[in-house]
PDB file of N, CA and C in Angstrom:
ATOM      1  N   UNK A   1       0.823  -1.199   0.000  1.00  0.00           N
ATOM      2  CA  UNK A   1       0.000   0.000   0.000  1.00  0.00           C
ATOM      3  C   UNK A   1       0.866   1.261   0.000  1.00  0.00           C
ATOM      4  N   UNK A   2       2.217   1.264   0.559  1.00  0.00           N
ATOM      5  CA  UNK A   2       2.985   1.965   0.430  1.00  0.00           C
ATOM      6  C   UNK A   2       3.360   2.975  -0.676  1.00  0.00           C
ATOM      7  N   UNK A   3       3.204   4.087  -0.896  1.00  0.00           N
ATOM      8  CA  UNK A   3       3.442   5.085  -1.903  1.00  0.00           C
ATOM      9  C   UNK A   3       2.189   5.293  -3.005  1.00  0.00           C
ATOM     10  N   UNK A   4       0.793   4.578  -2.801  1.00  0.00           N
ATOM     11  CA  UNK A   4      -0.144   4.285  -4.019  1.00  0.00           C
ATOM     12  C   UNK A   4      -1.188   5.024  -3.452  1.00  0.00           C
ATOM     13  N   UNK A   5      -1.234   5.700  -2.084  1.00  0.00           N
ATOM     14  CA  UNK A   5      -2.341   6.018  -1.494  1.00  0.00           C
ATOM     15  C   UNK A   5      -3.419   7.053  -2.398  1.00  0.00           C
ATOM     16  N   UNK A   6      -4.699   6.482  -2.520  1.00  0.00           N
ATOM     17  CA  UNK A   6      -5.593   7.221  -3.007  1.00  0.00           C
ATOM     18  C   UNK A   6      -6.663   8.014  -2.146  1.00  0.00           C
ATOM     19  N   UNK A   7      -5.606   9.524  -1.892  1.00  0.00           N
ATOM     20  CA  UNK A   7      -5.956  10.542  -1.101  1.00  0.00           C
ATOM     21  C   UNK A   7      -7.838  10.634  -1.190  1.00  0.00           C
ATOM     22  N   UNK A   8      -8.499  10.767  -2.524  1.00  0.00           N
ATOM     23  CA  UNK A   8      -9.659  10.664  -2.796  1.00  0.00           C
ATOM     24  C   UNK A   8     -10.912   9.802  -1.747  1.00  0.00           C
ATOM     25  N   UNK A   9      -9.971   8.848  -1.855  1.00  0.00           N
ATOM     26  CA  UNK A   9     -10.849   7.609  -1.264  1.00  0.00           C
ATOM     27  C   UNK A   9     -10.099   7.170   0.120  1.00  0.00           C
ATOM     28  N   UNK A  10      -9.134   7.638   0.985  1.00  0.00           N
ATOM     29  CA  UNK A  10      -8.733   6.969   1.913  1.00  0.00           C
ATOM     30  C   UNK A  10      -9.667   6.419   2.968  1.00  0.00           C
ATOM     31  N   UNK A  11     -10.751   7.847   3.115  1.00  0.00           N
ATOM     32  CA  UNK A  11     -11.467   7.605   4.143  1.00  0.00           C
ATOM     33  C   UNK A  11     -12.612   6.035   3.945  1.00  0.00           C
ATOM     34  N   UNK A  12     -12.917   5.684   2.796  1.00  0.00           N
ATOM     35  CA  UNK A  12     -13.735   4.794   2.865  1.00  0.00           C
ATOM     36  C   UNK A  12     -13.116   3.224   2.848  1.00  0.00           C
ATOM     37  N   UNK A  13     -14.501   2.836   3.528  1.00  0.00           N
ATOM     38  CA  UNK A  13     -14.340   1.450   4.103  1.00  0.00           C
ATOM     39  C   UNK A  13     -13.069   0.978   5.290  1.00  0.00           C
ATOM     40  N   UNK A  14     -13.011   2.389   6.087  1.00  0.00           N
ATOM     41  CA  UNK A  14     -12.422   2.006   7.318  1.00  0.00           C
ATOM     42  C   UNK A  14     -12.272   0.554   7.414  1.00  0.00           C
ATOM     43  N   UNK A  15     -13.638   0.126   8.081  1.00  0.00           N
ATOM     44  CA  UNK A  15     -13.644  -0.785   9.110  1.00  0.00           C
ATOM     45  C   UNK A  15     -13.192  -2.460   8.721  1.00  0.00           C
ATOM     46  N   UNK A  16     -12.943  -2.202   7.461  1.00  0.00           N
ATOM     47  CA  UNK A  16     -12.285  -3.256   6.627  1.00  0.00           C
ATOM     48  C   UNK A  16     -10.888  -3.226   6.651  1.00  0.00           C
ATOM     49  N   UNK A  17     -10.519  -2.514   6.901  1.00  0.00           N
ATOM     50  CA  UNK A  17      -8.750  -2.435   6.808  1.00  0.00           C
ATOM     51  C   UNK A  17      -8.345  -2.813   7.912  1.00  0.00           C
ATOM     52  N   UNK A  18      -7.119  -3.208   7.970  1.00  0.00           N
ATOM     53  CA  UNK A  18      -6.130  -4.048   8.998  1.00  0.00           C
ATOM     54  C   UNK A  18      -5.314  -2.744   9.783  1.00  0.00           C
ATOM     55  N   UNK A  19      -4.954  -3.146  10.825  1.00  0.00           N
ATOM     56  CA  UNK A  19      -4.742  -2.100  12.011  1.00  0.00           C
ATOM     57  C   UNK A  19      -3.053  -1.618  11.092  1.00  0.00           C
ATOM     58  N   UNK A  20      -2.428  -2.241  10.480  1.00  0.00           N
ATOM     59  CA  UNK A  20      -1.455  -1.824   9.438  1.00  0.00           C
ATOM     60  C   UNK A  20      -1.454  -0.714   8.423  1.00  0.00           C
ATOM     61  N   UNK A  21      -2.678  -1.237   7.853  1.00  0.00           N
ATOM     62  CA  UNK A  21      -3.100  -0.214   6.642  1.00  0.00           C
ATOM     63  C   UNK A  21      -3.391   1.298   6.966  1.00  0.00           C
ATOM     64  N   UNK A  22      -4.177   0.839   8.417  1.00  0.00           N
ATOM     65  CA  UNK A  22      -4.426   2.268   8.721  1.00  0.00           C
ATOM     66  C   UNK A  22      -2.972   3.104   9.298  1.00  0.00           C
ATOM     67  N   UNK A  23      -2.305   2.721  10.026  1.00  0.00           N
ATOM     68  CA  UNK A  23      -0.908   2.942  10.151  1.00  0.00           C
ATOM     69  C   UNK A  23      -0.087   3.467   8.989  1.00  0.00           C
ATOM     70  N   UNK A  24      -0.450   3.056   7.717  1.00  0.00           N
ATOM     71  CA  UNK A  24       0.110   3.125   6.813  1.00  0.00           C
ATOM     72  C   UNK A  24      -0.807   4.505   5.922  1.00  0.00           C
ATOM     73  N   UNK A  25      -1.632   4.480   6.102  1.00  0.00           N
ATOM     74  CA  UNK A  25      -2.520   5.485   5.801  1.00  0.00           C
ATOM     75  C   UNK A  25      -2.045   7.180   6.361  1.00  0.00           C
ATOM     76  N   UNK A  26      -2.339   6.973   7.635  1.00  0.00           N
ATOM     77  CA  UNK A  26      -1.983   7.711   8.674  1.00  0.00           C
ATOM     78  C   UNK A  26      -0.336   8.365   8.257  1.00  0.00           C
ATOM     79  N   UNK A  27       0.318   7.576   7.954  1.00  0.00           N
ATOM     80  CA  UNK A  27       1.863   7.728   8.234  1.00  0.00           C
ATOM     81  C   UNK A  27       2.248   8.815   6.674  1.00  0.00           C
ATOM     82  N   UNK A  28       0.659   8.161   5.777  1.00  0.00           N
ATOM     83  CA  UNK A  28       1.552   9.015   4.646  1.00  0.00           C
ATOM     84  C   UNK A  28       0.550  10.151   4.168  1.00  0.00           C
ATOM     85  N   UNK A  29      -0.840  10.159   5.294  1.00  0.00           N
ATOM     86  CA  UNK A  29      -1.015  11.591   5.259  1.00  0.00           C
ATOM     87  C   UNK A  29      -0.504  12.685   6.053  1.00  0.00           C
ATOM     88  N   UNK A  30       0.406  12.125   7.339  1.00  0.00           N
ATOM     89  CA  UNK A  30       0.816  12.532   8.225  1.00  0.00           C
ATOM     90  C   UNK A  30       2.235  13.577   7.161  1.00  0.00           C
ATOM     91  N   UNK A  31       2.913  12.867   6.111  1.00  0.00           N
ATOM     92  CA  UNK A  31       3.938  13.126   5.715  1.00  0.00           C
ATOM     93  C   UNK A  31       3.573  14.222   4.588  1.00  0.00           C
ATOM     94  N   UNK A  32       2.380  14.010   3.572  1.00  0.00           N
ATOM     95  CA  UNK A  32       1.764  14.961   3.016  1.00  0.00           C
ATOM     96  C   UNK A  32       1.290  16.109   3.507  1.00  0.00           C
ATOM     97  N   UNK A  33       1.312  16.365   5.087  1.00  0.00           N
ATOM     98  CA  UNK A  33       0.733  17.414   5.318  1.00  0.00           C
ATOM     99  C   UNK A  33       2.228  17.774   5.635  1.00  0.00           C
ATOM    100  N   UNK A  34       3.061  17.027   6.267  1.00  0.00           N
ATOM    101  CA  UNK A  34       4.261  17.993   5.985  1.00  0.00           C
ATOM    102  C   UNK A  34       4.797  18.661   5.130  1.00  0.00           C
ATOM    103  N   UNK A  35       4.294  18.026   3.644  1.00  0.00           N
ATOM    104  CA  UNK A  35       5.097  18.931   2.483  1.00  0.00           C
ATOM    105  C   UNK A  35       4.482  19.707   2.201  1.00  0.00           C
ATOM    106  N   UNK A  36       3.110  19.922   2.498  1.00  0.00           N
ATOM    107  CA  UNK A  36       2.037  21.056   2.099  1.00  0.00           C
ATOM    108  C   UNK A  36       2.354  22.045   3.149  1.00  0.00           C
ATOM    109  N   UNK A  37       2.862  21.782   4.497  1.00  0.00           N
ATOM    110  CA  UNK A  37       2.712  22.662   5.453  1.00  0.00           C
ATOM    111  C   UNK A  37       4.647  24.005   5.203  1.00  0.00           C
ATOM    112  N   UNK A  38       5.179  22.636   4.774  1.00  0.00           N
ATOM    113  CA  UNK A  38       6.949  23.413   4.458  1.00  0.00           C
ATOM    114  C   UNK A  38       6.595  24.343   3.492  1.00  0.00           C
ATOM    115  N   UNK A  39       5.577  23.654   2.142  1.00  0.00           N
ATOM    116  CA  UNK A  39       5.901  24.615   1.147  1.00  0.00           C
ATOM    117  C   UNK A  39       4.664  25.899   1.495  1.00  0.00           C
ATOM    118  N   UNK A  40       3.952  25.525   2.331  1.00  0.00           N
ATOM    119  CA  UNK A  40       3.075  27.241   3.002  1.00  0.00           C
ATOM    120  C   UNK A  40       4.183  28.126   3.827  1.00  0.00           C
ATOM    121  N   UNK A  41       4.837  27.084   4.428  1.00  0.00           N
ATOM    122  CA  UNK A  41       5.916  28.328   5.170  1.00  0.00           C
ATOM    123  C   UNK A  41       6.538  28.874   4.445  1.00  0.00           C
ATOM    124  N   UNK A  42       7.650  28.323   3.040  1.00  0.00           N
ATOM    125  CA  UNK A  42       8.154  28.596   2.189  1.00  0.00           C
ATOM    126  C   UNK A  42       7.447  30.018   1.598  1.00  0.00           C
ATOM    127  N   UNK A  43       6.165  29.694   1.139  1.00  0.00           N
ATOM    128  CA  UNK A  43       5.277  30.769   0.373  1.00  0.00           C
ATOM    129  C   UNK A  43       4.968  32.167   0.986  1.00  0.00           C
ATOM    130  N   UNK A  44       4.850  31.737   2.471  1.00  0.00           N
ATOM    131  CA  UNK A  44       4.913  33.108   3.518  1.00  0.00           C
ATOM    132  C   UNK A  44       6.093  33.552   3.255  1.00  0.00           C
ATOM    133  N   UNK A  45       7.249  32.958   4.026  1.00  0.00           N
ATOM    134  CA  UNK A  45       8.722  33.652   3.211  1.00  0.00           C
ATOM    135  C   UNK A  45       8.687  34.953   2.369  1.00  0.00           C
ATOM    136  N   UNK A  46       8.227  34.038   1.289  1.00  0.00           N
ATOM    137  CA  UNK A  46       8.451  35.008  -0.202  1.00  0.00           C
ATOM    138  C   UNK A  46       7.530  36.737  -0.041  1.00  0.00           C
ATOM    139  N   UNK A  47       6.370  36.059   0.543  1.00  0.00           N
ATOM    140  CA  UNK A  47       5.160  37.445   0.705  1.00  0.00           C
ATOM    141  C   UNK A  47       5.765  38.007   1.276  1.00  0.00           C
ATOM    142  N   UNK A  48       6.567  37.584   2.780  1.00  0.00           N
ATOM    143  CA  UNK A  48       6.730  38.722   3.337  1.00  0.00           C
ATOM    144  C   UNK A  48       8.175  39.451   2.966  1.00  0.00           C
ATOM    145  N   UNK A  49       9.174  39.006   2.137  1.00  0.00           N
ATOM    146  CA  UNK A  49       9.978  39.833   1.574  1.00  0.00           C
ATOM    147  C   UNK A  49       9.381  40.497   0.223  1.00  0.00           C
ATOM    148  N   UNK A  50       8.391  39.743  -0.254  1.00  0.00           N
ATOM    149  CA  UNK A  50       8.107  40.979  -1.473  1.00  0.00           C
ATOM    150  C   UNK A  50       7.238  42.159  -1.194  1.00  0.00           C
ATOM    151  N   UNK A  51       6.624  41.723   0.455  1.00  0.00           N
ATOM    152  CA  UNK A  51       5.812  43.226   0.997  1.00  0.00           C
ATOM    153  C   UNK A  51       6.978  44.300   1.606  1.00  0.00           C
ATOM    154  N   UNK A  52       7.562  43.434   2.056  1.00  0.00           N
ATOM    155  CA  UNK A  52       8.493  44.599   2.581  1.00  0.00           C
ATOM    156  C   UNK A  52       9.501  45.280   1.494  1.00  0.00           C
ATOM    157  N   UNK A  53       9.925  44.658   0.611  1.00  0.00           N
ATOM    158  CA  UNK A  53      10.384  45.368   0.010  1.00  0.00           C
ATOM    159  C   UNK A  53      10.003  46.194  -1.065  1.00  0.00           C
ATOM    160  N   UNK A  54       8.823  46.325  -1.168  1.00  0.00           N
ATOM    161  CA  UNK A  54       7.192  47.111  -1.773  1.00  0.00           C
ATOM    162  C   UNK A  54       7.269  47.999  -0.670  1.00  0.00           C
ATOM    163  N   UNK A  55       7.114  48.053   0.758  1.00  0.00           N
ATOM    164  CA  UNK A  55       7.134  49.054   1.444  1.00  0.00           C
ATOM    165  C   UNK A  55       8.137  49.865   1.353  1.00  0.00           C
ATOM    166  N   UNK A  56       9.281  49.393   1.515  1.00  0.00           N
ATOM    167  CA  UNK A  56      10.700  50.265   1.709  1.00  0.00           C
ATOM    168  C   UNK A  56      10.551  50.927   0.652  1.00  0.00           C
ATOM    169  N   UNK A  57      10.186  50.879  -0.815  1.00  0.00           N
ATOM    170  CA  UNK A  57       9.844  51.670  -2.190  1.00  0.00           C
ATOM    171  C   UNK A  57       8.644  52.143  -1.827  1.00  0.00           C
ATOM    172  N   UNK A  58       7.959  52.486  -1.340  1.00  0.00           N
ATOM    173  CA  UNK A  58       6.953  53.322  -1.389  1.00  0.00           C
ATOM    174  C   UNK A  58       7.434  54.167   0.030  1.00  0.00           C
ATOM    175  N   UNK A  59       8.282  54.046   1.100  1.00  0.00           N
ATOM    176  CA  UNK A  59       8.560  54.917   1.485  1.00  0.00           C
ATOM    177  C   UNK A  59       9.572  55.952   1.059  1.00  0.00           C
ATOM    178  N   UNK A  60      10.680  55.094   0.457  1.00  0.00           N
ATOM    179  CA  UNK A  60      11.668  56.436  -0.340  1.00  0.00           C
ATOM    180  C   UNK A  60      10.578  57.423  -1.635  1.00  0.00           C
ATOM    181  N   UNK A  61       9.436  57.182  -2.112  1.00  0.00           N
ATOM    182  CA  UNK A  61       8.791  57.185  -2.985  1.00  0.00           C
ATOM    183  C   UNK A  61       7.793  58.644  -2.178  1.00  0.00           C
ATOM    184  N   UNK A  62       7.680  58.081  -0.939  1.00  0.00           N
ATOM    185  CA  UNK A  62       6.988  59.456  -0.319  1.00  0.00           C
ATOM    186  C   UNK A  62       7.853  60.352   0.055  1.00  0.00           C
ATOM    187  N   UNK A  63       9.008  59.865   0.762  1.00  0.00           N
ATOM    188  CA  UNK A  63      10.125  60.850   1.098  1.00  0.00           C
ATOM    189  C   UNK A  63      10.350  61.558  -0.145  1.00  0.00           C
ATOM    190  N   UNK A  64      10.242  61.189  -1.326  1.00  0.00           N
ATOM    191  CA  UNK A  64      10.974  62.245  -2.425  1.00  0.00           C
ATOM    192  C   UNK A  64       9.419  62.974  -3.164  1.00  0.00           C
ATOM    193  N   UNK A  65       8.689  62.615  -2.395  1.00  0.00           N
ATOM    194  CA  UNK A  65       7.553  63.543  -2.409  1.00  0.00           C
ATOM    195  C   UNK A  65       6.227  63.010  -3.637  1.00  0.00           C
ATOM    196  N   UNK A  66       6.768  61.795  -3.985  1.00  0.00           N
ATOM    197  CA  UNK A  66       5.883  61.464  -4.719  1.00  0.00           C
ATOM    198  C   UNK A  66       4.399  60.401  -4.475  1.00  0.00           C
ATOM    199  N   UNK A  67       3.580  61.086  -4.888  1.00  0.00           N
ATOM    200  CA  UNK A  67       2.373  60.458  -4.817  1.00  0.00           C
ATOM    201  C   UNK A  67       2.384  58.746  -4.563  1.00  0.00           C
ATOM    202  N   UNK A  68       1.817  58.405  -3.600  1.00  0.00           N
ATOM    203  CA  UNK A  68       1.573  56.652  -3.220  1.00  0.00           C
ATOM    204  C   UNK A  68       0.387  56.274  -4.023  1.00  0.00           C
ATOM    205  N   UNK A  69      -0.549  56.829  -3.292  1.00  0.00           N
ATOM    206  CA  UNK A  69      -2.086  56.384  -3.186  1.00  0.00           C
ATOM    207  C   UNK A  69      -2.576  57.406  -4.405  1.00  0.00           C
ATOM    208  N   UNK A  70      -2.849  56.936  -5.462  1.00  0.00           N
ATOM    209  CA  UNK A  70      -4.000  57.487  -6.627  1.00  0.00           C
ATOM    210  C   UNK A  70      -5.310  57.356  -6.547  1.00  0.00           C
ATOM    211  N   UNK A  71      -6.163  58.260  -7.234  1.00  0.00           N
ATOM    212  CA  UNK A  71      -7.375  58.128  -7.496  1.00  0.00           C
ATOM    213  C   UNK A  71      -7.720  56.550  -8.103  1.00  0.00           C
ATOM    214  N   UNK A  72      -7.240  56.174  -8.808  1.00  0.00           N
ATOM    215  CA  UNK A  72      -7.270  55.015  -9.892  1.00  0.00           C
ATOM    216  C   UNK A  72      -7.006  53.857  -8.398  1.00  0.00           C
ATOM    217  N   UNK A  73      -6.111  53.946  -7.510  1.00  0.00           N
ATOM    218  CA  UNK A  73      -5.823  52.905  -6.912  1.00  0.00           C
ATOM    219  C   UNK A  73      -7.283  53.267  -5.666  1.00  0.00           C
ATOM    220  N   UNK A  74      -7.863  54.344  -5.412  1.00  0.00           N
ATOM    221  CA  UNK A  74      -8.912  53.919  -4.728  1.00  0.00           C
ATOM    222  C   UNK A  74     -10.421  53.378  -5.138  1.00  0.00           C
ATOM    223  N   UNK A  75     -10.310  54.176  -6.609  1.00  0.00           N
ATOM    224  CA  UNK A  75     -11.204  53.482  -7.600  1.00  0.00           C
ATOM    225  C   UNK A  75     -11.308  51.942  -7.380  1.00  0.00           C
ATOM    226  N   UNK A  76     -10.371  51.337  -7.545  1.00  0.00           N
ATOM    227  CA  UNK A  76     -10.089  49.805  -7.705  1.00  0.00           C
ATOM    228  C   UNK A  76     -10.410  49.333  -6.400  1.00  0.00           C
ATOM    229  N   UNK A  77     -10.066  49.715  -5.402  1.00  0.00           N
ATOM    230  CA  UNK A  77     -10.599  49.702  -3.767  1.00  0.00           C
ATOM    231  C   UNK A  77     -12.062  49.544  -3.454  1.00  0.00           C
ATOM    232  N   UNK A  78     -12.503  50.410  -3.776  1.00  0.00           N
ATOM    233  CA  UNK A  78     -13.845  50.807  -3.861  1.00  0.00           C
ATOM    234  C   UNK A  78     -14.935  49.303  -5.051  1.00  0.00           C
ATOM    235  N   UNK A  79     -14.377  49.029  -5.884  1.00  0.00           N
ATOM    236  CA  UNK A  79     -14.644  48.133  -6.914  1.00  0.00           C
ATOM    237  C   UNK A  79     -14.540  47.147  -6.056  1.00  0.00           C
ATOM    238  N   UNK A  80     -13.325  46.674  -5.141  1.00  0.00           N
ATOM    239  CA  UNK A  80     -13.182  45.433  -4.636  1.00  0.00           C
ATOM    240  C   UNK A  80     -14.285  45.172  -3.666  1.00  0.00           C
ATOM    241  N   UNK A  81     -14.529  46.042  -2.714  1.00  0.00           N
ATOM    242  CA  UNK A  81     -15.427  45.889  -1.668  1.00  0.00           C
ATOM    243  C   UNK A  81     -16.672  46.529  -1.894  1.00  0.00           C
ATOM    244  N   UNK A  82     -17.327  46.386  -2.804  1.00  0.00           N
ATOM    245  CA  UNK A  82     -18.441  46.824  -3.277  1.00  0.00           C
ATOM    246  C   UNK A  82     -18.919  45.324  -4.161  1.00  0.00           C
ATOM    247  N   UNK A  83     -18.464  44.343  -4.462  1.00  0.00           N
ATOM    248  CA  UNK A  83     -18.607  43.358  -5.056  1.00  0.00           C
ATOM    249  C   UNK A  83     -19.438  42.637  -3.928  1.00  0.00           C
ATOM    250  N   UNK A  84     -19.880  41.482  -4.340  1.00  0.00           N
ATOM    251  CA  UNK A  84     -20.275  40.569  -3.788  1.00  0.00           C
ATOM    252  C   UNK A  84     -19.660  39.210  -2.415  1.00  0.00           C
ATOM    253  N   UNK A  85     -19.859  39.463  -1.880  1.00  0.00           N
ATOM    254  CA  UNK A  85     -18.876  38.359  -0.698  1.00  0.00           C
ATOM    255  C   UNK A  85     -18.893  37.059  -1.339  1.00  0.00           C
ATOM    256  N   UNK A  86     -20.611  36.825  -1.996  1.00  0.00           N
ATOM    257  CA  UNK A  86     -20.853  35.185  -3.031  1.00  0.00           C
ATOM    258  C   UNK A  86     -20.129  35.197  -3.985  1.00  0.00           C
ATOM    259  N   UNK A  87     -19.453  36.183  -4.519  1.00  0.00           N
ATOM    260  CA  UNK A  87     -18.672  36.243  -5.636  1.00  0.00           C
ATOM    261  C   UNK A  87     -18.037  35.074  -6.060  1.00  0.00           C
ATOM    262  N   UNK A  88     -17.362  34.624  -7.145  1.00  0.00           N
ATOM    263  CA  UNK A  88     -16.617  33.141  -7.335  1.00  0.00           C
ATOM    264  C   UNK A  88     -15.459  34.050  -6.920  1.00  0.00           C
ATOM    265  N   UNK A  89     -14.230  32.694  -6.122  1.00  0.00           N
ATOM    266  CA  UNK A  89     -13.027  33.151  -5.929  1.00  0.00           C
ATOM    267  C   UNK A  89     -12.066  32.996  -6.835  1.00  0.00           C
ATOM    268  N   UNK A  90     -11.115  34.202  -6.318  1.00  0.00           N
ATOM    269  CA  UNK A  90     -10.245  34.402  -7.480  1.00  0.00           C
ATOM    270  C   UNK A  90      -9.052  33.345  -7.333  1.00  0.00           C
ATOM    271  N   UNK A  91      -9.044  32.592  -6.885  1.00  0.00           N
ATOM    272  CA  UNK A  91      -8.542  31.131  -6.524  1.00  0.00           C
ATOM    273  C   UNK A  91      -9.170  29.712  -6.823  1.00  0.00           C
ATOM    274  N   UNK A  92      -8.095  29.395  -7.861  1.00  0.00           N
ATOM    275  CA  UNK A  92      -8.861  27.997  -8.718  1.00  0.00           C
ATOM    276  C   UNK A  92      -8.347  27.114  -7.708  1.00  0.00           C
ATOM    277  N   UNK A  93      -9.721  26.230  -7.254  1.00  0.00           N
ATOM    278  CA  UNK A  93      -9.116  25.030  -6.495  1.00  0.00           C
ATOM    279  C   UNK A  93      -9.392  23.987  -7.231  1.00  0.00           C
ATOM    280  N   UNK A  94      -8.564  22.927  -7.060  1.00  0.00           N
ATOM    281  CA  UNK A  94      -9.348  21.912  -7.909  1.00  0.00           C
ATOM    282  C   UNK A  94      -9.722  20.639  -7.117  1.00  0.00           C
ATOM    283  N   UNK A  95      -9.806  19.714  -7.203  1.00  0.00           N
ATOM    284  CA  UNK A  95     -10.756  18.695  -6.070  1.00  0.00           C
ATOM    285  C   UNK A  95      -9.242  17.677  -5.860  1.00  0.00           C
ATOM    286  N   UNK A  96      -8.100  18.241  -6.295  1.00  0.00           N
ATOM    287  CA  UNK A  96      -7.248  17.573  -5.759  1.00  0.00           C
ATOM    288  C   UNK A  96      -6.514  18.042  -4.885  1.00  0.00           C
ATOM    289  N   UNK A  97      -6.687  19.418  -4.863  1.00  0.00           N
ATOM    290  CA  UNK A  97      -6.283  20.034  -3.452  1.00  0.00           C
ATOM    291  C   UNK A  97      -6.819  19.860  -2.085  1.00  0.00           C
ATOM    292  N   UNK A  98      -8.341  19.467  -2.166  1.00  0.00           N
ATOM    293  CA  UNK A  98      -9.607  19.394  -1.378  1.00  0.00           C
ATOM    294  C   UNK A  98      -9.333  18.047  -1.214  1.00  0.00           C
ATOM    295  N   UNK A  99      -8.564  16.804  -1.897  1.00  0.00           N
ATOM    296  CA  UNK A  99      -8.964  15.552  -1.865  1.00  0.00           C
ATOM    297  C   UNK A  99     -10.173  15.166  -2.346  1.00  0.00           C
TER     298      UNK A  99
END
């Protein structure tokens, strides 16, 4: 059963499986959530050096006196939160992320 696990279907027909399988089950969703969980830390990483270094440019950007915040960028503000909360998300999931 080792390495074939069908994330889809693990949960069914428990009570048929051998106190192994489930061990074995367990052990390699246990390990999948580790690689999903490294590569979320990984992904934070990145955000938070590409915010900060988006900030540090928009502060030399005010220091030299130039405009941050536009009309056009509150326009778009205003557009965002004026939409619908039911809205579809702007995030494709697909049913293999979900299992």
């Amino acid at each position: 059963m080792k390495g074939d696990l069908d994330l889809n279907n693990v949960l069914l027909d428990l009570s048929e499986k051998t106190d192994e399988e489930l061990r074995e089950i367990l052990d390699q969703l246990c390990d999948e959530e580790e690689r999903i969980s490294f590569r979320r830390r990984v992904l934070h990483g990145k955000i938070d050096i590409l915010r900060a270094e988006l900030v540090a440019r928009m502060k030399k950007q005010r220091e030299g006196g130039k405009e941050i915040i536009t009309g056009a960028d509150v326009d778009r503000l205003s557009e965002i939160l004026a939409r619908s909360l039911t809205s579809v998300s702007k995030v494709d999931v697909s049913e293999e992320d979900i299992f």
